[in-house]
Protein backbone atom coordinates (compact mmCIF):
# COMPACT_ATOMS: atom_id res chain seq x y z
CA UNK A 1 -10.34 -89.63 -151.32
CA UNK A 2 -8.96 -86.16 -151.57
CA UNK A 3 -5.51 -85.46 -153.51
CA UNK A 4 -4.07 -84.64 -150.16
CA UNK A 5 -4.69 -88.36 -148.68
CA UNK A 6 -3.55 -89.60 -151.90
CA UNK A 7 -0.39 -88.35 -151.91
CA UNK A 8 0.06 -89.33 -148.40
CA UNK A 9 -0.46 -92.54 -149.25
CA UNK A 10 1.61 -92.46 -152.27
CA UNK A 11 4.65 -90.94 -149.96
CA UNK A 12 4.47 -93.70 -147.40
CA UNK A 13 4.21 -96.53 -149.72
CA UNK A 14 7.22 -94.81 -151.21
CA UNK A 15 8.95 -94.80 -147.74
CA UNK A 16 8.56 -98.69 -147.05
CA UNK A 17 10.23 -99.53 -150.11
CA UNK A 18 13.11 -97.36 -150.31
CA UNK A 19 14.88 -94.89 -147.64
CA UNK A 20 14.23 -91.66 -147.53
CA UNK A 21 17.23 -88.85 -147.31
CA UNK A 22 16.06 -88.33 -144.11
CA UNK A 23 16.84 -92.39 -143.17
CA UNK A 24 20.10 -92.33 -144.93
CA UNK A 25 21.63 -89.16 -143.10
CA UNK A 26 20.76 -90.83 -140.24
CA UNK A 27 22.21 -94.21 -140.71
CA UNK A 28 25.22 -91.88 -141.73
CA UNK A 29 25.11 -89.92 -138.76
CA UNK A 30 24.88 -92.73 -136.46
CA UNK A 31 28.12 -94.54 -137.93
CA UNK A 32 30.36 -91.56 -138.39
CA UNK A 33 29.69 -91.02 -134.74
CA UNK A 34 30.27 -94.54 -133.87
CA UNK A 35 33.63 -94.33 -135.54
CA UNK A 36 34.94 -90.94 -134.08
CA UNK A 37 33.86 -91.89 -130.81
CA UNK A 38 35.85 -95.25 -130.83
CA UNK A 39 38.98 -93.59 -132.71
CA UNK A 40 39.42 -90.68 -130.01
CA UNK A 41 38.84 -93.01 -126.88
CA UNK A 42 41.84 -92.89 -124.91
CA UNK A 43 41.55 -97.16 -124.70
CA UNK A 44 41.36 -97.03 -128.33
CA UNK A 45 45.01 -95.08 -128.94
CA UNK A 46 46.32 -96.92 -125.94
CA UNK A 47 45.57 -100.69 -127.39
CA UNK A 48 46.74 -99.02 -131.35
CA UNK A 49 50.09 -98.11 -129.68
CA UNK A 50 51.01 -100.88 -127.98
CA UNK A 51 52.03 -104.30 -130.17
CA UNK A 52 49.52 -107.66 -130.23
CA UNK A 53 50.78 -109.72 -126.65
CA UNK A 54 51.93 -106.58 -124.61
CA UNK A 55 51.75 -107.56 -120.65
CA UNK A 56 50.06 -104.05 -120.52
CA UNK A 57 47.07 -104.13 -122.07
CA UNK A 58 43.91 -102.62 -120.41
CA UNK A 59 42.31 -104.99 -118.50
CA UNK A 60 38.29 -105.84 -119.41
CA UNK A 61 36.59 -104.11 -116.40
CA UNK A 62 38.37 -101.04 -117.84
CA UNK A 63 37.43 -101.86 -121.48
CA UNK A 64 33.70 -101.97 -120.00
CA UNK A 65 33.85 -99.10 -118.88
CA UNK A 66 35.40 -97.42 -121.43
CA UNK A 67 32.51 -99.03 -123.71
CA UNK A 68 29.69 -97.39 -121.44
CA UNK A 69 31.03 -94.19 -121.83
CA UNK A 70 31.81 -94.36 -125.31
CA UNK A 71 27.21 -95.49 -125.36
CA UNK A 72 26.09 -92.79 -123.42
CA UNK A 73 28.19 -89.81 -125.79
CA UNK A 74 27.07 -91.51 -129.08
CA UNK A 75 23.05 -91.45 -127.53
CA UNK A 76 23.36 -87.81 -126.57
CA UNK A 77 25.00 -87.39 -129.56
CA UNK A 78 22.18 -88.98 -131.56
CA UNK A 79 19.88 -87.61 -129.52
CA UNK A 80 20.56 -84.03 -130.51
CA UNK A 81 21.04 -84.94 -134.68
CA UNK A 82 17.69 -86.99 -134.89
CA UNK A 83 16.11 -83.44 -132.79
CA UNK A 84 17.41 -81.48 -135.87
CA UNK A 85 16.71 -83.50 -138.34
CA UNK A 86 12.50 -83.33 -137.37
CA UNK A 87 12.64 -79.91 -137.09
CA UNK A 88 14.07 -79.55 -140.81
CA UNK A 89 11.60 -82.19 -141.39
CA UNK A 90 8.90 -80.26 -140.08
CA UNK A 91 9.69 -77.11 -141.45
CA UNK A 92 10.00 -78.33 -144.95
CA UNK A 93 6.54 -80.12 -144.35
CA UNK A 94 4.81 -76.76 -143.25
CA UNK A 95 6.32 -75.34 -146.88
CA UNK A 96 4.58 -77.84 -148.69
CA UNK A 97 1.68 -77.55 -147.75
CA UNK A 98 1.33 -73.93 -148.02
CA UNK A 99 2.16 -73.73 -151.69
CA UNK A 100 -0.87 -73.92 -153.86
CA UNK A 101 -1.63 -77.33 -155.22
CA UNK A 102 -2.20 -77.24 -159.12
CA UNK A 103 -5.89 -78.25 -160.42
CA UNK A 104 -5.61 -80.78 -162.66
CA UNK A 105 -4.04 -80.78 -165.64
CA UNK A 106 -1.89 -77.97 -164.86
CA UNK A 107 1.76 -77.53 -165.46
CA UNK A 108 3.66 -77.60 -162.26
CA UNK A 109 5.52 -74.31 -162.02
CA UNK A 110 9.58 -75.11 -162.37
CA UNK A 111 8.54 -78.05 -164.67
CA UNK A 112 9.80 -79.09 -167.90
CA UNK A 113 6.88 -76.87 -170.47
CA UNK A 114 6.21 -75.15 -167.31
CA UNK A 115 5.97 -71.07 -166.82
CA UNK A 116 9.47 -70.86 -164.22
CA UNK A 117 8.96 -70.65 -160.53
CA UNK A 118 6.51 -69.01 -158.78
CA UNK A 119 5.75 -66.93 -155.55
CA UNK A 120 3.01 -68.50 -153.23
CA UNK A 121 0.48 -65.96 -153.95
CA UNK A 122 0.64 -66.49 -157.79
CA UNK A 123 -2.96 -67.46 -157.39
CA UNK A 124 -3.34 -64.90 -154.83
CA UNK A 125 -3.63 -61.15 -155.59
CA UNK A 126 -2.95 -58.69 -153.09
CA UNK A 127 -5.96 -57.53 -151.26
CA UNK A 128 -6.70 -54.05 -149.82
CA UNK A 129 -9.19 -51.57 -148.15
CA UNK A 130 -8.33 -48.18 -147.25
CA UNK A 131 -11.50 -46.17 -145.53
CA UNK A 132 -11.95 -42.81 -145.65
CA UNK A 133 -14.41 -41.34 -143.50
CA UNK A 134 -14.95 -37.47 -143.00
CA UNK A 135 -16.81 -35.06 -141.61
CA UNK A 136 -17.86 -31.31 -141.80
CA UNK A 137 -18.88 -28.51 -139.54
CA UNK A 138 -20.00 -24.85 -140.52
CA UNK A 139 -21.68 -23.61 -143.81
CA UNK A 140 -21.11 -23.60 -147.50
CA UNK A 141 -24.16 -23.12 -149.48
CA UNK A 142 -22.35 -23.66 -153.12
CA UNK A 143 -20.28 -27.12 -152.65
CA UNK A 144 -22.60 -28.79 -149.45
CA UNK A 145 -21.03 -32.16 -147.64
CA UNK A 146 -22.69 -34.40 -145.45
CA UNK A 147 -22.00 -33.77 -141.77
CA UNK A 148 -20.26 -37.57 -142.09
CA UNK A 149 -19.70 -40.21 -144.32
CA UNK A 150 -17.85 -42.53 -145.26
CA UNK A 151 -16.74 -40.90 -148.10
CA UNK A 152 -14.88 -43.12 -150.00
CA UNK A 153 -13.21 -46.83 -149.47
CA UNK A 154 -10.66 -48.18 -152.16
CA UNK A 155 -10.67 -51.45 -152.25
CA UNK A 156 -7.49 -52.67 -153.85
CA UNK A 157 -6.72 -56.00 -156.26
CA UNK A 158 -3.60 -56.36 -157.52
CA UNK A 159 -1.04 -59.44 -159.04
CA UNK A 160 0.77 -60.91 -161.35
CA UNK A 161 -0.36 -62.00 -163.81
CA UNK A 162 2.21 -63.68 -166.23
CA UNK A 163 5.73 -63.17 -166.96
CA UNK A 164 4.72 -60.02 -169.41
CA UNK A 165 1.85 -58.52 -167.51
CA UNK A 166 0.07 -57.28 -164.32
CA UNK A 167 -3.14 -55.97 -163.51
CA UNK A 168 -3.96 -53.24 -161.04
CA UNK A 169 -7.77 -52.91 -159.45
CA UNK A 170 -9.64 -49.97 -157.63
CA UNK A 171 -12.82 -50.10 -156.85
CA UNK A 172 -14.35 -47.53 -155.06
CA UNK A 173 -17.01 -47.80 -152.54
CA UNK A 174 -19.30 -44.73 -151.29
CA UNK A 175 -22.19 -44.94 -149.16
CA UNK A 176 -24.64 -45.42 -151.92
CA UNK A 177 -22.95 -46.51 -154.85
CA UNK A 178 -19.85 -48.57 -156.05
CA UNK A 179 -17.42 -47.52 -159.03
CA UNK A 180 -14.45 -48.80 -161.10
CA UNK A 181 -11.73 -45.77 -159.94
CA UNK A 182 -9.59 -47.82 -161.79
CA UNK A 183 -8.84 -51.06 -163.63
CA UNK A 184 -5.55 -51.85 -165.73
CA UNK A 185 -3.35 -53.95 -167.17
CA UNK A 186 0.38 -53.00 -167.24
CA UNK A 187 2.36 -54.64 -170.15
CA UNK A 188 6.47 -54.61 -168.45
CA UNK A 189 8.48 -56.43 -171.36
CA UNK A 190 7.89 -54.54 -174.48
CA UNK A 191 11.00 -53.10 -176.27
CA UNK A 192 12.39 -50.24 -176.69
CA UNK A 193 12.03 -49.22 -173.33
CA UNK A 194 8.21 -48.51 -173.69
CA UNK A 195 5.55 -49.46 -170.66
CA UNK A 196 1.84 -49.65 -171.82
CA UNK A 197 -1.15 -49.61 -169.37
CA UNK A 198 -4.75 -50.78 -171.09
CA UNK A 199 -8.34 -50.36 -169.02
CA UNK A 200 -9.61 -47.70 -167.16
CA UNK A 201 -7.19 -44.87 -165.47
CA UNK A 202 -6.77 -41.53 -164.10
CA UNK A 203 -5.10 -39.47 -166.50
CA UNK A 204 -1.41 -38.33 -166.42
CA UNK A 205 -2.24 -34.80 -166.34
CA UNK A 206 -0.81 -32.67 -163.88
CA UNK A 207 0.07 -34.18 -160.73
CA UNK A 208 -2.63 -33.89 -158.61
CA UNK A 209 -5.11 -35.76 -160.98
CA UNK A 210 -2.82 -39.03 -161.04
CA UNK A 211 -3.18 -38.96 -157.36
CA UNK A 212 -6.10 -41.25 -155.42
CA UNK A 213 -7.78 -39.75 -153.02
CA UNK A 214 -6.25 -41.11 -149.32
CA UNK A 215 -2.84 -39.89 -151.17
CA UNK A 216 -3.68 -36.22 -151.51
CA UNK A 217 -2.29 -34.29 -148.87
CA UNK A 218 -5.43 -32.54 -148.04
CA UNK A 219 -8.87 -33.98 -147.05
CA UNK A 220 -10.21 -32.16 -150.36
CA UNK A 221 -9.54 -31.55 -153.79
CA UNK A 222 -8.23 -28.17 -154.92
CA UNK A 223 -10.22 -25.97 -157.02
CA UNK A 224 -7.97 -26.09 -159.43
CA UNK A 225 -9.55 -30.25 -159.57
CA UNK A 226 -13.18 -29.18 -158.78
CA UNK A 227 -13.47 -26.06 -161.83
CA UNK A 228 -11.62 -27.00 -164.65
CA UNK A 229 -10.67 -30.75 -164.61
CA UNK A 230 -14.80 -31.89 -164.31
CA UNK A 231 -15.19 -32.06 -160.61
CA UNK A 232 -14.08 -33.80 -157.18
CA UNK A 233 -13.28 -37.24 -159.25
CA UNK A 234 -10.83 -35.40 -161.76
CA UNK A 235 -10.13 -36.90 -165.38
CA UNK A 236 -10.57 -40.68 -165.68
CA UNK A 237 -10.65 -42.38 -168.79
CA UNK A 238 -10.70 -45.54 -170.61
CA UNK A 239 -8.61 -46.24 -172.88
CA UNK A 240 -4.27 -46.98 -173.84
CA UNK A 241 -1.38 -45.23 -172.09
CA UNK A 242 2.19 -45.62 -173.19
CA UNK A 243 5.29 -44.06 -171.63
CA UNK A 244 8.98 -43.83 -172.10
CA UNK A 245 12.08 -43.14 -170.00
CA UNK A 246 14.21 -40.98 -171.99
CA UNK A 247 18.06 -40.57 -169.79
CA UNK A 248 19.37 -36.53 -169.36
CA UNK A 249 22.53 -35.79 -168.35
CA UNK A 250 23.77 -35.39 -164.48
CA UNK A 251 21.21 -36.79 -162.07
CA UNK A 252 18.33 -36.34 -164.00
CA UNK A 253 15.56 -38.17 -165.85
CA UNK A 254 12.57 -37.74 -168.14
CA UNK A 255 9.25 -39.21 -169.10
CA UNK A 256 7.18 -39.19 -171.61
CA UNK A 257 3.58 -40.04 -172.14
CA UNK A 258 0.95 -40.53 -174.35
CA UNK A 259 -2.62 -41.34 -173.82
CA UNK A 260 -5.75 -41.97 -176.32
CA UNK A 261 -8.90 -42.15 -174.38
CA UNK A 262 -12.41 -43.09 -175.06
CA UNK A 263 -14.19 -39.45 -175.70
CA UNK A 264 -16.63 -39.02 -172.55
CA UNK A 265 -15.32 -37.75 -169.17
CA UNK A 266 -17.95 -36.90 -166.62
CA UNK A 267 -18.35 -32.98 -166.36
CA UNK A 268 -15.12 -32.04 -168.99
CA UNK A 269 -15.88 -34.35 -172.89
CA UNK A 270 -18.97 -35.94 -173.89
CA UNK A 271 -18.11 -37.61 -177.50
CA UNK A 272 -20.96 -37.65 -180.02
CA UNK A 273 -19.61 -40.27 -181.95
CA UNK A 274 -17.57 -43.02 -181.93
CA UNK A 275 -14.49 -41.22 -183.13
CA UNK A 276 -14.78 -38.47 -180.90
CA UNK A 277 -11.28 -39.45 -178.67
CA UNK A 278 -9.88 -37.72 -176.00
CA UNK A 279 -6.39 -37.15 -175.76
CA UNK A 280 -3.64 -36.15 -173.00
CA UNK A 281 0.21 -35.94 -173.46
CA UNK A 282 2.65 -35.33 -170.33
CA UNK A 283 6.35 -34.60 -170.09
CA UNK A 284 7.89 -34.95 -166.91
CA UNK A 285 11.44 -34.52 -165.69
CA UNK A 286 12.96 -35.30 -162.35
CA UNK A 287 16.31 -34.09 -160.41
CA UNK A 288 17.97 -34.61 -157.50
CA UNK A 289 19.49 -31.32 -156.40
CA UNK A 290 20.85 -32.78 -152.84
CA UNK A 291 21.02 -35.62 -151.43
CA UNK A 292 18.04 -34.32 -149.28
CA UNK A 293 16.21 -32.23 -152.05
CA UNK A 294 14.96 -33.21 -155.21
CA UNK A 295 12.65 -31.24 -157.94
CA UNK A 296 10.06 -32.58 -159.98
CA UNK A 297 8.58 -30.62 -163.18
CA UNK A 298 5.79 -31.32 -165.60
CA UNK A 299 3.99 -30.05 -168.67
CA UNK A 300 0.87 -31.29 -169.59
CA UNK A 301 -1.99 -31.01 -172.53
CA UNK A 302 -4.96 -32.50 -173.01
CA UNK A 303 -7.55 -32.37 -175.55
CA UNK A 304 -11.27 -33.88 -176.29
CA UNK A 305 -14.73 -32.75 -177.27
CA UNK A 306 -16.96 -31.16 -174.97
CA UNK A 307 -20.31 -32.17 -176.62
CA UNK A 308 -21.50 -28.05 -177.18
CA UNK A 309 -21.56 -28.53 -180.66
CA UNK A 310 -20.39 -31.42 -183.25
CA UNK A 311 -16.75 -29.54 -183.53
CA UNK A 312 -16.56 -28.22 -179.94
CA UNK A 313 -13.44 -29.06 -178.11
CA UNK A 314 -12.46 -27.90 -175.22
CA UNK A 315 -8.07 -27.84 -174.98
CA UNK A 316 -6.27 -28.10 -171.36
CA UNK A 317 -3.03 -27.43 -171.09
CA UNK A 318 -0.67 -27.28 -167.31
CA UNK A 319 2.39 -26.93 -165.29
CA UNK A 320 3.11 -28.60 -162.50
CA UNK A 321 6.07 -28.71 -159.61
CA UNK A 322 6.69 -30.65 -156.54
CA UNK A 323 10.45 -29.64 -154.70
CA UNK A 324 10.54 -31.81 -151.39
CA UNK A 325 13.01 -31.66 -148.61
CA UNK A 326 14.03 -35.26 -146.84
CA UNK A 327 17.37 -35.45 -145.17
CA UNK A 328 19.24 -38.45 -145.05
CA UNK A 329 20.02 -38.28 -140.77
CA UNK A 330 16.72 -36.46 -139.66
CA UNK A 331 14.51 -37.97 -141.92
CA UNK A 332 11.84 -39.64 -139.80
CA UNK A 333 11.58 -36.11 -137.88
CA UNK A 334 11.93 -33.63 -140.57
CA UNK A 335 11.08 -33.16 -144.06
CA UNK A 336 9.07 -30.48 -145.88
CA UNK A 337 7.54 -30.32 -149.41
CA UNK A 338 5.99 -27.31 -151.58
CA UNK A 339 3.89 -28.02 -154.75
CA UNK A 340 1.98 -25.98 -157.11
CA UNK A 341 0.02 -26.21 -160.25
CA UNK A 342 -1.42 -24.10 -162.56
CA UNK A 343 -3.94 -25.05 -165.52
CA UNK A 344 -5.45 -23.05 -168.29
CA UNK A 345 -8.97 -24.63 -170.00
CA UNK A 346 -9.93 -23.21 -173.59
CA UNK A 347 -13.75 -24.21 -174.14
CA UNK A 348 -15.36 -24.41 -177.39
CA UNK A 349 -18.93 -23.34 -176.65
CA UNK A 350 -21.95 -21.69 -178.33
CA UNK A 351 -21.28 -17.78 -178.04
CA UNK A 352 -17.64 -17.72 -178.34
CA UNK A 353 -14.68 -19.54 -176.94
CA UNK A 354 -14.31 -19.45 -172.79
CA UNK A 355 -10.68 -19.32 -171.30
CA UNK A 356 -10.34 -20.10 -167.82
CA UNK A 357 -7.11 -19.99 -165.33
CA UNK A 358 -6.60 -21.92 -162.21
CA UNK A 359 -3.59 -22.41 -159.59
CA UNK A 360 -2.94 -23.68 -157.02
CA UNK A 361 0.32 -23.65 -153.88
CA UNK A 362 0.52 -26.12 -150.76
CA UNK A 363 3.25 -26.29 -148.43
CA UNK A 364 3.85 -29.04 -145.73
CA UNK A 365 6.49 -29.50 -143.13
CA UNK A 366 6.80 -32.34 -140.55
CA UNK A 367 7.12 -30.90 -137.03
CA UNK A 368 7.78 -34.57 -135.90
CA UNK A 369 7.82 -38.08 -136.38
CA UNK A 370 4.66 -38.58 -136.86
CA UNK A 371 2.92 -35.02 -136.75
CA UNK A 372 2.60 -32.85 -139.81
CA UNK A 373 1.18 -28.93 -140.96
CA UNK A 374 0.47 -27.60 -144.27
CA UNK A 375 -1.09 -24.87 -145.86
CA UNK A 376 -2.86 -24.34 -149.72
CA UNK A 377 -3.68 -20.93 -151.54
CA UNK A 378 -5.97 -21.84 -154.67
CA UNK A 379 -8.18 -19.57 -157.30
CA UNK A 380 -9.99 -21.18 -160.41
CA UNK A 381 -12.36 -19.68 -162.65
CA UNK A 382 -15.27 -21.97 -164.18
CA UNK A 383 -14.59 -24.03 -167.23
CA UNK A 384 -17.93 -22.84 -168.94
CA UNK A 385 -18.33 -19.30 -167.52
CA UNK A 386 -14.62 -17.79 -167.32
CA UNK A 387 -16.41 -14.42 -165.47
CA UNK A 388 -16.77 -16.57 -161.98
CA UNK A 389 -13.65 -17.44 -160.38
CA UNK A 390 -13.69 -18.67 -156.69
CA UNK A 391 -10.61 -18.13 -154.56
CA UNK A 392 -9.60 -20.45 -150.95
CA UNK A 393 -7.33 -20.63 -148.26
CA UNK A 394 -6.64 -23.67 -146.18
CA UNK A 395 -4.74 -24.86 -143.43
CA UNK A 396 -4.06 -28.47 -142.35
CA UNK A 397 -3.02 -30.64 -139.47
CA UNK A 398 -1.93 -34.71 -139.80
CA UNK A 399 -1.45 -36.96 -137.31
CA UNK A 400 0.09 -40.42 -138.53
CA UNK A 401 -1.01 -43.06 -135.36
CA UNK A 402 0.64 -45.94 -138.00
CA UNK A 403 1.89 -46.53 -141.28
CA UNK A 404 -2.17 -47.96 -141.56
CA UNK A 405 -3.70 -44.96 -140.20
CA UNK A 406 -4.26 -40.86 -140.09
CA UNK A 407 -5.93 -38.63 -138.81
CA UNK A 408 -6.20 -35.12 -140.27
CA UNK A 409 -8.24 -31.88 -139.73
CA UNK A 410 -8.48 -28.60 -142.01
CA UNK A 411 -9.73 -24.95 -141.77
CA UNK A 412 -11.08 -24.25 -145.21
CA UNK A 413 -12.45 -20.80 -146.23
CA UNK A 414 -13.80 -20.00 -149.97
CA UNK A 415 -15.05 -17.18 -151.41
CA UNK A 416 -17.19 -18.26 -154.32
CA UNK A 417 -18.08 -15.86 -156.93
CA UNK A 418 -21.43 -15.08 -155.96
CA UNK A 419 -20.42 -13.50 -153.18
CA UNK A 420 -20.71 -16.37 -150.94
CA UNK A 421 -18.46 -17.28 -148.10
CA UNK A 422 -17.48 -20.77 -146.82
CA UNK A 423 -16.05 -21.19 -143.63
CA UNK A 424 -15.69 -25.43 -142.29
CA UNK A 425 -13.56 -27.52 -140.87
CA UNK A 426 -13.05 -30.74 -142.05
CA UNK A 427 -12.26 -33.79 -140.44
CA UNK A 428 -10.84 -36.53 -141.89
CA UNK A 429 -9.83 -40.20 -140.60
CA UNK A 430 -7.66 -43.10 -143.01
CA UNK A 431 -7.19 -46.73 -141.92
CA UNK A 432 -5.85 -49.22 -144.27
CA UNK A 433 -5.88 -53.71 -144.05
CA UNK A 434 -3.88 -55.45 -146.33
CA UNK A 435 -1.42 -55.50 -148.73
CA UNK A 436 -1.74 -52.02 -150.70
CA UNK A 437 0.59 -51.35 -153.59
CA UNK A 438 2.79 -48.25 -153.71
CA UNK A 439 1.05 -45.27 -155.97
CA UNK A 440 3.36 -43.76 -158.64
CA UNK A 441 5.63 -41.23 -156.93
């Protein structure tokens, strides 16, 4: 016998011995109607205002009838409570069986010792796959993609997961191999204002680096990404993250954070030892200078050892902006945005110390509800050899179909610093299923 049949049992042996609410608002219902029906019949005043004896009484053929009437109301009547009261009866059914029924032993949520009410998908996470698929025409002898793929799929668990915690999960899928983008837990009740994150993360430098990839608002990564922050996958670590709101004055806020991460990074720190930590700090501050226009700033610096040498370390430090343009009437037809970022890398290397510069700008303006353009300007020079520095231009335009899917193309052109000249166009299509959690903004 399943727990399901058992309780079914259990509620109908209940029912024969006792009434059920249900029973009792009916038995209610059926003699408040009785008695408001008999009270406002015109027979019923009639025979309460005239005294006991009176030669004018109604006679019984007029009683009768009186009596039939007064039957056929109260039915109708009755007819359209007892409709109500299944449907409640139904609908209140339908909600019990779609909460999740407890294993055994398990405190029932709202219970005395219990952990307080919860949502229906307690048990549940939120499930999500965003596909990215792109592909590339012309030549580019340097940084060579596929002519398609499917470049990249998120998929995308996240919950709950007690009063004090939730966990975050992004696992990325490529054609031929399957990664942990990222994997957290986020600790929300700790005092003094502090929020802590503990797994595996991008890191909070710059703004570009925290971003995923069907977020960017290109089909690529700048160079900026690609030269000095150890390639297309930017800086993910392992490690602890903690951050504070710290209040300005005006419309304005701040936020600091700190990160310790374990010391390898593919293509920027390789640790030697144990000890060898990497280690990132950002300050951000945020303003609303309209009610349509807001600017975001941030300083970053980041520091871990490269793996040349025992002592080697190589230093990053960067500035970021984002201003965007939203107004409050127009919004869904017009907004605009302009971002830039520049990073410097210091390199610790056998034969002296190599300094690199990159930067990048992007623009983007909606030109209707669902149809944007954009345009980037980027130069980096390499984070081992400071002498080569590639430059690119790149113009993009997005079609949004859905709030679940995009379609985007770009005209990239690079000059690398051999000489070489890259001239594609990219084509890029995003679809998204499920419930996907909203990335930091």
């Amino acid at each position: 016998m399943s727990d399901l049949d058992g309780r079914a049992r259990i509620r109908n042996a209940g029912s024969s011995r006792e009434p059920s609410p249900a029973r009792t608002a009916r038995w209610l219902t059926r003699s408040l109607a009785i008695l408001a029906l008999v009270a406002s019949s015109p027979a019923a005043r009639a025979q309460s205002s005239q005294p006991q004896g009176d030669a004018g009484a109604p006679d019984a053929a007029a009683l009768r009838q009186e009596i039939t009437a007064l039957k056929q109301a109260y039915e109708q009547r009755l007819a359209e409570l007892e409709k109500r009261i299944a449907t409640l009866e139904a609908a209140n059914a339908a909600a019990g069986a779609a909460a999740p029924v407890p294993a055994a032993g398990a405190e029932t949520p709202g219970a005395p010792g219990g952990g307080g009410s919860q949502t229906s998908n307690y048990f549940n996470p939120s499930v999500s796959v965003i596909g990215n698929f792109l592909g590339v025409a012309g030549k580019n002898h340097v940084a060579t993609l596929p002519t398609a793929a499917l470049r990249e799929s998120e998929l995308g668990l996240q919950a709950v997961v007690d009063p004090y915690m939730r966990a975050d999960f992004f696992i990325s899928f490529g054609e031929h191999d399957v990664s942990v983008e990222e994997g957290f837990a986020t600790f929300t009740s700790l005092s003094g204002g502090l929020l802590a994150k503990v797994g595996r993360m991008r890191a909070g430098f710059g703004k570009i680096n925290t971003l995923h990839l069907h977020v960017l608002p290109w089909p690529d990564e700048p160079l900026t990404v690609v030269n000095l922050l150890g390639g297309e996958e930017g800086w993910i670590g392992t490690g602890v993250s903690v951050a504070r709101l710290f209040p300005l004055p005006g419309d304005t806020f701040s936020e600091a954070t700190v990160q310790v991460f374990e010391g390898t990074a593919a293509g920027l720190f390789e640790a030697k030892k144990r000890s060898d930590l990497a280690y990132n700090g950002h300050y951000r501050v945020f303003r609303d200078l309209t009610e349509s226009t807001n600017l975001d700033l941030g300083l970053s610096y980041g520091v871990g050892h490269n793996g040349t040498t025992d002592s080697a370390l190589t230093r990053l430090e960067g500035t970021d902006f984002t201003l965007r343009w939203k107004p409050l009437q127009h919004g869904n037809y017009r907004s605009a945005s302009l971002r830039g970022e520049v990073i410097r890398s210091r390199r610790d290397q056998p034969g002296g110390r190599q300094t690199a510069v990159g930067w990048f700008l992007s623009g983007e303006y909606q030109l209707a509800k669902r149809w944007f353009v954009g345009a980037r300007l980027e130069a980096a020079e390499r984070a081992a050899d400071a002498a080569r520095r590639d430059t690119g231009q790149a113009m993009t335009l997005t079609f949004w179909p859905s709030e679940f899917s995009q379609l985007r193309g770009e005209l990239r052109r690079r000059h690398y610093s051999l000489r070489d000249t890259a001239n594609e166009l990219l084509l890029q299509l995003q679809f998204a299923i499920g419930a996907h959690g909203a990335h930091p903004f």
